[in-house]
N, C-alpha and C. Protein backbone atom coordinates (compact mmCIF):
# COMPACT_ATOMS: atom_id res chain seq x y z
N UNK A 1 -60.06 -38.31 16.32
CA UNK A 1 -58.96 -39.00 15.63
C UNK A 1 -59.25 -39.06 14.14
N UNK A 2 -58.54 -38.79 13.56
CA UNK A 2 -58.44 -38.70 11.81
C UNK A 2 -58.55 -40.23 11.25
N UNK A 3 -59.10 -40.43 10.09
CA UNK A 3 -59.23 -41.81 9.65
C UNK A 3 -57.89 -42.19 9.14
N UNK A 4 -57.44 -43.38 8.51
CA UNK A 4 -56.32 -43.99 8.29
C UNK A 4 -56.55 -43.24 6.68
N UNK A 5 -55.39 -42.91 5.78
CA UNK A 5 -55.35 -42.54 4.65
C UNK A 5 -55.39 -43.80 3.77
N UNK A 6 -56.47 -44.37 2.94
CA UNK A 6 -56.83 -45.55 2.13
C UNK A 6 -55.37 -45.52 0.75
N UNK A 7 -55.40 -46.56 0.82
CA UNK A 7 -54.13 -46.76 -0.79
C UNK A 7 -54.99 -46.53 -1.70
N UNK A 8 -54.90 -46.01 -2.21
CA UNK A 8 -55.49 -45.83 -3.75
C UNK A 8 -54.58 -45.61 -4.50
N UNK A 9 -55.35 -46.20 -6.15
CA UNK A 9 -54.93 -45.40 -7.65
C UNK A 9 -54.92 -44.09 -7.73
N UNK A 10 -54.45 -43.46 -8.78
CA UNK A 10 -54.26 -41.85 -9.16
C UNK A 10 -55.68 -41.99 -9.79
N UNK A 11 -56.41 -42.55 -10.66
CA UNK A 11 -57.57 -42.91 -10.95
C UNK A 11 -58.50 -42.80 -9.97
N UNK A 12 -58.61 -43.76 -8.82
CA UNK A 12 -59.66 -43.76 -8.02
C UNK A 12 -59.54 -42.38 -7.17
N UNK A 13 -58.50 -41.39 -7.12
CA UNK A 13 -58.32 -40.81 -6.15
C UNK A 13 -58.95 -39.67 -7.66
N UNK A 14 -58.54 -39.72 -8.41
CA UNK A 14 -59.54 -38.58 -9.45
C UNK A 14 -61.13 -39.15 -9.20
N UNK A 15 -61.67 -39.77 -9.24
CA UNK A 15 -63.16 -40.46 -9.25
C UNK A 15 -63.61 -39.76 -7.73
N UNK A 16 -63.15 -40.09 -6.72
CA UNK A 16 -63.22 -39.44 -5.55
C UNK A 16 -63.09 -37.56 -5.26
N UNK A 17 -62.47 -37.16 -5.85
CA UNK A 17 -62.88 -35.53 -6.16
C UNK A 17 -63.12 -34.94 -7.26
N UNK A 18 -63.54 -36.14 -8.51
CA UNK A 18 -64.52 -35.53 -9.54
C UNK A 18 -65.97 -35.69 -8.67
N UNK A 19 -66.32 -36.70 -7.61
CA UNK A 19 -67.67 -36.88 -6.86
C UNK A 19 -67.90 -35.84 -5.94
N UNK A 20 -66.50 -35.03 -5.77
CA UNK A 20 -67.07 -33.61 -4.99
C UNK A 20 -66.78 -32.27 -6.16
N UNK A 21 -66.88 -32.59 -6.71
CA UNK A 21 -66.95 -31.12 -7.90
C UNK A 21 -65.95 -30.94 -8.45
N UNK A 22 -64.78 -31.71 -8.37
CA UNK A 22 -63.48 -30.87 -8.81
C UNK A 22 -63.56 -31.82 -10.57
N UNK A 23 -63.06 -31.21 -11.47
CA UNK A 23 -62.75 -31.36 -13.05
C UNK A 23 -61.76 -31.66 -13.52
N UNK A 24 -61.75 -32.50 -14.40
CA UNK A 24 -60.14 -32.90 -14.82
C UNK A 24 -60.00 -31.88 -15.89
N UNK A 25 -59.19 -31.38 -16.37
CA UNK A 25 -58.77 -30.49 -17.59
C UNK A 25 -57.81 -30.51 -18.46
N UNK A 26 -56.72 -31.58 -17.94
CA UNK A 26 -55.64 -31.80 -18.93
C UNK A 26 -55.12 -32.89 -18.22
N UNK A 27 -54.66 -33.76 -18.93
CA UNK A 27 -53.44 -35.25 -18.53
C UNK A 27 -51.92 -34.40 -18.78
N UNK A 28 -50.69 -34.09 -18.41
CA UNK A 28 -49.41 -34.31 -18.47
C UNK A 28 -48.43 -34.94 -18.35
N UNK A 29 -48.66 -35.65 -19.19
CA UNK A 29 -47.47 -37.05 -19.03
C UNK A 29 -47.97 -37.88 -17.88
N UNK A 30 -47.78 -38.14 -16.60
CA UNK A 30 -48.36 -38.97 -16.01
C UNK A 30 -48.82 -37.90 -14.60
N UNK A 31 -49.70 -36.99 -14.88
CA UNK A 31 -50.38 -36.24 -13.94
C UNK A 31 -51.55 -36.06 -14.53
N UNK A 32 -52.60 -35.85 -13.57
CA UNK A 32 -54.00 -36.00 -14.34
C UNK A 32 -54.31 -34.14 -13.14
N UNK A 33 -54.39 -33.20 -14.23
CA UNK A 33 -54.77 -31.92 -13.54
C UNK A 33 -56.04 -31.22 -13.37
N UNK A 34 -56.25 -31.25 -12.08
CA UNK A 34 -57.77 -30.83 -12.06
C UNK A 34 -58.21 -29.58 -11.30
N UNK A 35 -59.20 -29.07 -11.21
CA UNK A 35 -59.85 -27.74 -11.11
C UNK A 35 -61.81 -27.73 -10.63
N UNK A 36 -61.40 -26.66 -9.67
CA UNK A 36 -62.94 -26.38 -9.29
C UNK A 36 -63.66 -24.84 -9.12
N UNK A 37 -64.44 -24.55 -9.67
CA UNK A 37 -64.81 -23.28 -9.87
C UNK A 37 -64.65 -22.54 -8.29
N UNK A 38 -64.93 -22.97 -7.58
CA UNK A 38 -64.84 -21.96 -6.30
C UNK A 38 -63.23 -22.29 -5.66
N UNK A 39 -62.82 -23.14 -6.06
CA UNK A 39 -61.14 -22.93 -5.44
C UNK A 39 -60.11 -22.12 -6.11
N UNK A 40 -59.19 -21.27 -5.48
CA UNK A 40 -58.35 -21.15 -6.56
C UNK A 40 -57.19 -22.15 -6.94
N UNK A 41 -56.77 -22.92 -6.32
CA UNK A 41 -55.97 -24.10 -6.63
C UNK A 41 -56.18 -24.80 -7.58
N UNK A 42 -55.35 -25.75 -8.00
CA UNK A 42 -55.48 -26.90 -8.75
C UNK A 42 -54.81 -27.68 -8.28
N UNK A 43 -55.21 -29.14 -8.68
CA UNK A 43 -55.00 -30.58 -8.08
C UNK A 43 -53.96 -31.44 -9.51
N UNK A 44 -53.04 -31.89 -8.54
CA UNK A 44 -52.06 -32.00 -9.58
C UNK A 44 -52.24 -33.94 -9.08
N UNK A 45 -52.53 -34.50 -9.67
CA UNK A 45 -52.91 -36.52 -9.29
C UNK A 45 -51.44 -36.81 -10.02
N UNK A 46 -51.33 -38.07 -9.63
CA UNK A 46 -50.34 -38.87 -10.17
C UNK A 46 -50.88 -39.89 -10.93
N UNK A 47 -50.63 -39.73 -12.04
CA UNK A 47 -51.57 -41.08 -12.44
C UNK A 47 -51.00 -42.53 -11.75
N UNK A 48 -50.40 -43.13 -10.86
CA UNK A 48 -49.86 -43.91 -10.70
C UNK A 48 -50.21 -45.18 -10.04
N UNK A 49 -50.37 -46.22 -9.97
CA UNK A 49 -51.10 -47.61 -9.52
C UNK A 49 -51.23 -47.33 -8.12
N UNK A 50 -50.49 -46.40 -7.15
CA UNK A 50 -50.56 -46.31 -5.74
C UNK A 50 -50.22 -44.93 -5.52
N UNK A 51 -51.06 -43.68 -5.17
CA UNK A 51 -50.57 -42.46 -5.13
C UNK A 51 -49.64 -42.96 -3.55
N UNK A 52 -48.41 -42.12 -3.29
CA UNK A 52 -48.00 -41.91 -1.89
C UNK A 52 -48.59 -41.15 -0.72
N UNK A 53 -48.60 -42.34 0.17
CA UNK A 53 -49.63 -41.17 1.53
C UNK A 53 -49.58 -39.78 1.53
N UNK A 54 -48.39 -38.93 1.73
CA UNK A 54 -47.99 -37.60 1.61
C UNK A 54 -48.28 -37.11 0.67
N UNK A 55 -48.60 -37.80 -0.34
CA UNK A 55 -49.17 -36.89 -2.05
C UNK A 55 -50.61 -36.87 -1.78
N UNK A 56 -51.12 -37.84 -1.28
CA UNK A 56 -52.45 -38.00 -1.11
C UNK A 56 -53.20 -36.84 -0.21
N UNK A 57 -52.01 -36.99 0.78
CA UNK A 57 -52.67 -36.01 2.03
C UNK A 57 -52.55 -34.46 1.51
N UNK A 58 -51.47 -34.46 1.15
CA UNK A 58 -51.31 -33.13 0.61
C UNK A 58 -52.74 -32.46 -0.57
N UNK A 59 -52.63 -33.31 -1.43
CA UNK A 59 -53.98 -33.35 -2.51
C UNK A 59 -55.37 -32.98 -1.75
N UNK A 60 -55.67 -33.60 -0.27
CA UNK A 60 -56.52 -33.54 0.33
C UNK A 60 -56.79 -32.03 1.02
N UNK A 61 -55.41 -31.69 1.64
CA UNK A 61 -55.37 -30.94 2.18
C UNK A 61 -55.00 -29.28 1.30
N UNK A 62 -54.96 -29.57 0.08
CA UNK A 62 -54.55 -28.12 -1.20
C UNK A 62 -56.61 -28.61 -1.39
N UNK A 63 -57.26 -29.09 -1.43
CA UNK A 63 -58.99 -29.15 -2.09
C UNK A 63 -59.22 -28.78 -0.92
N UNK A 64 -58.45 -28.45 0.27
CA UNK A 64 -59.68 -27.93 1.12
C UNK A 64 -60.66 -28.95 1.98
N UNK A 65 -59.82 -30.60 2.48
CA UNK A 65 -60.66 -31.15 2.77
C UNK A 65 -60.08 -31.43 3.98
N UNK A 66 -61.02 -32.34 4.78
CA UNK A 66 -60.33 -33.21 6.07
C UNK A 66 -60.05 -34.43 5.22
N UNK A 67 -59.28 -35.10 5.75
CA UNK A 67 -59.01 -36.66 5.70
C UNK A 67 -60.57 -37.37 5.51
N UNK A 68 -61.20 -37.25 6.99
CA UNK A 68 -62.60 -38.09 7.02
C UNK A 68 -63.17 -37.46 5.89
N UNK A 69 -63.39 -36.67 5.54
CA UNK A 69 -64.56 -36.10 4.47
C UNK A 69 -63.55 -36.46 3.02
N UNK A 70 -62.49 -36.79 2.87
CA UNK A 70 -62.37 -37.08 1.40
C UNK A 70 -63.00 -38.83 1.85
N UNK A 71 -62.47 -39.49 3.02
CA UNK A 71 -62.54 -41.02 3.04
C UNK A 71 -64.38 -41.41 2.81
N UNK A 72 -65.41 -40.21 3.10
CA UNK A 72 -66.42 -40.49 3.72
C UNK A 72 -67.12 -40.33 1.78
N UNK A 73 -66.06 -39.87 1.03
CA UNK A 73 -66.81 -39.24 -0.41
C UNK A 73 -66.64 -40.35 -1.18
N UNK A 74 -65.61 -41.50 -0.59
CA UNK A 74 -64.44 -42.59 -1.17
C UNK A 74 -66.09 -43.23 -1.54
């Protein structure tokens, strides 16, 4: 069974995959865009007081992660 997806900031949810390698590289208006040498993707955050579950999961799931392994990096 998959863990429950935690509420977080667009902040804490950058702090949480800058702790697995990924880089911030530019702010756009209220997106914080980030990057990791072995992915080809990029991570597009919201800067926003509460990212939405579905943005979250999605974010999780474009880095290449499980649910438990982003919650376990939290």
């Amino acid at each position: 069974m998959s863990s429950a997806l935690p509420v977080m900031s667009g902040r804490e949810v950058v702090r949480v995959f800058e702790s697995l390698g990924w880089e911030v590289v530019r702010q756009t208006s209220s997106h914080i865009i980030m990057v990791k040498d072995s992915e080809p993707a990029t991570l597009s955050v919201p800067d926003h007081r509460e990212v939405a579950k579905g943005t979250l999961r999605s974010l999780i799931r474009t880095a290449g992660l499980t649910v438990d392994e982003f919650v376990a990096a939290k």
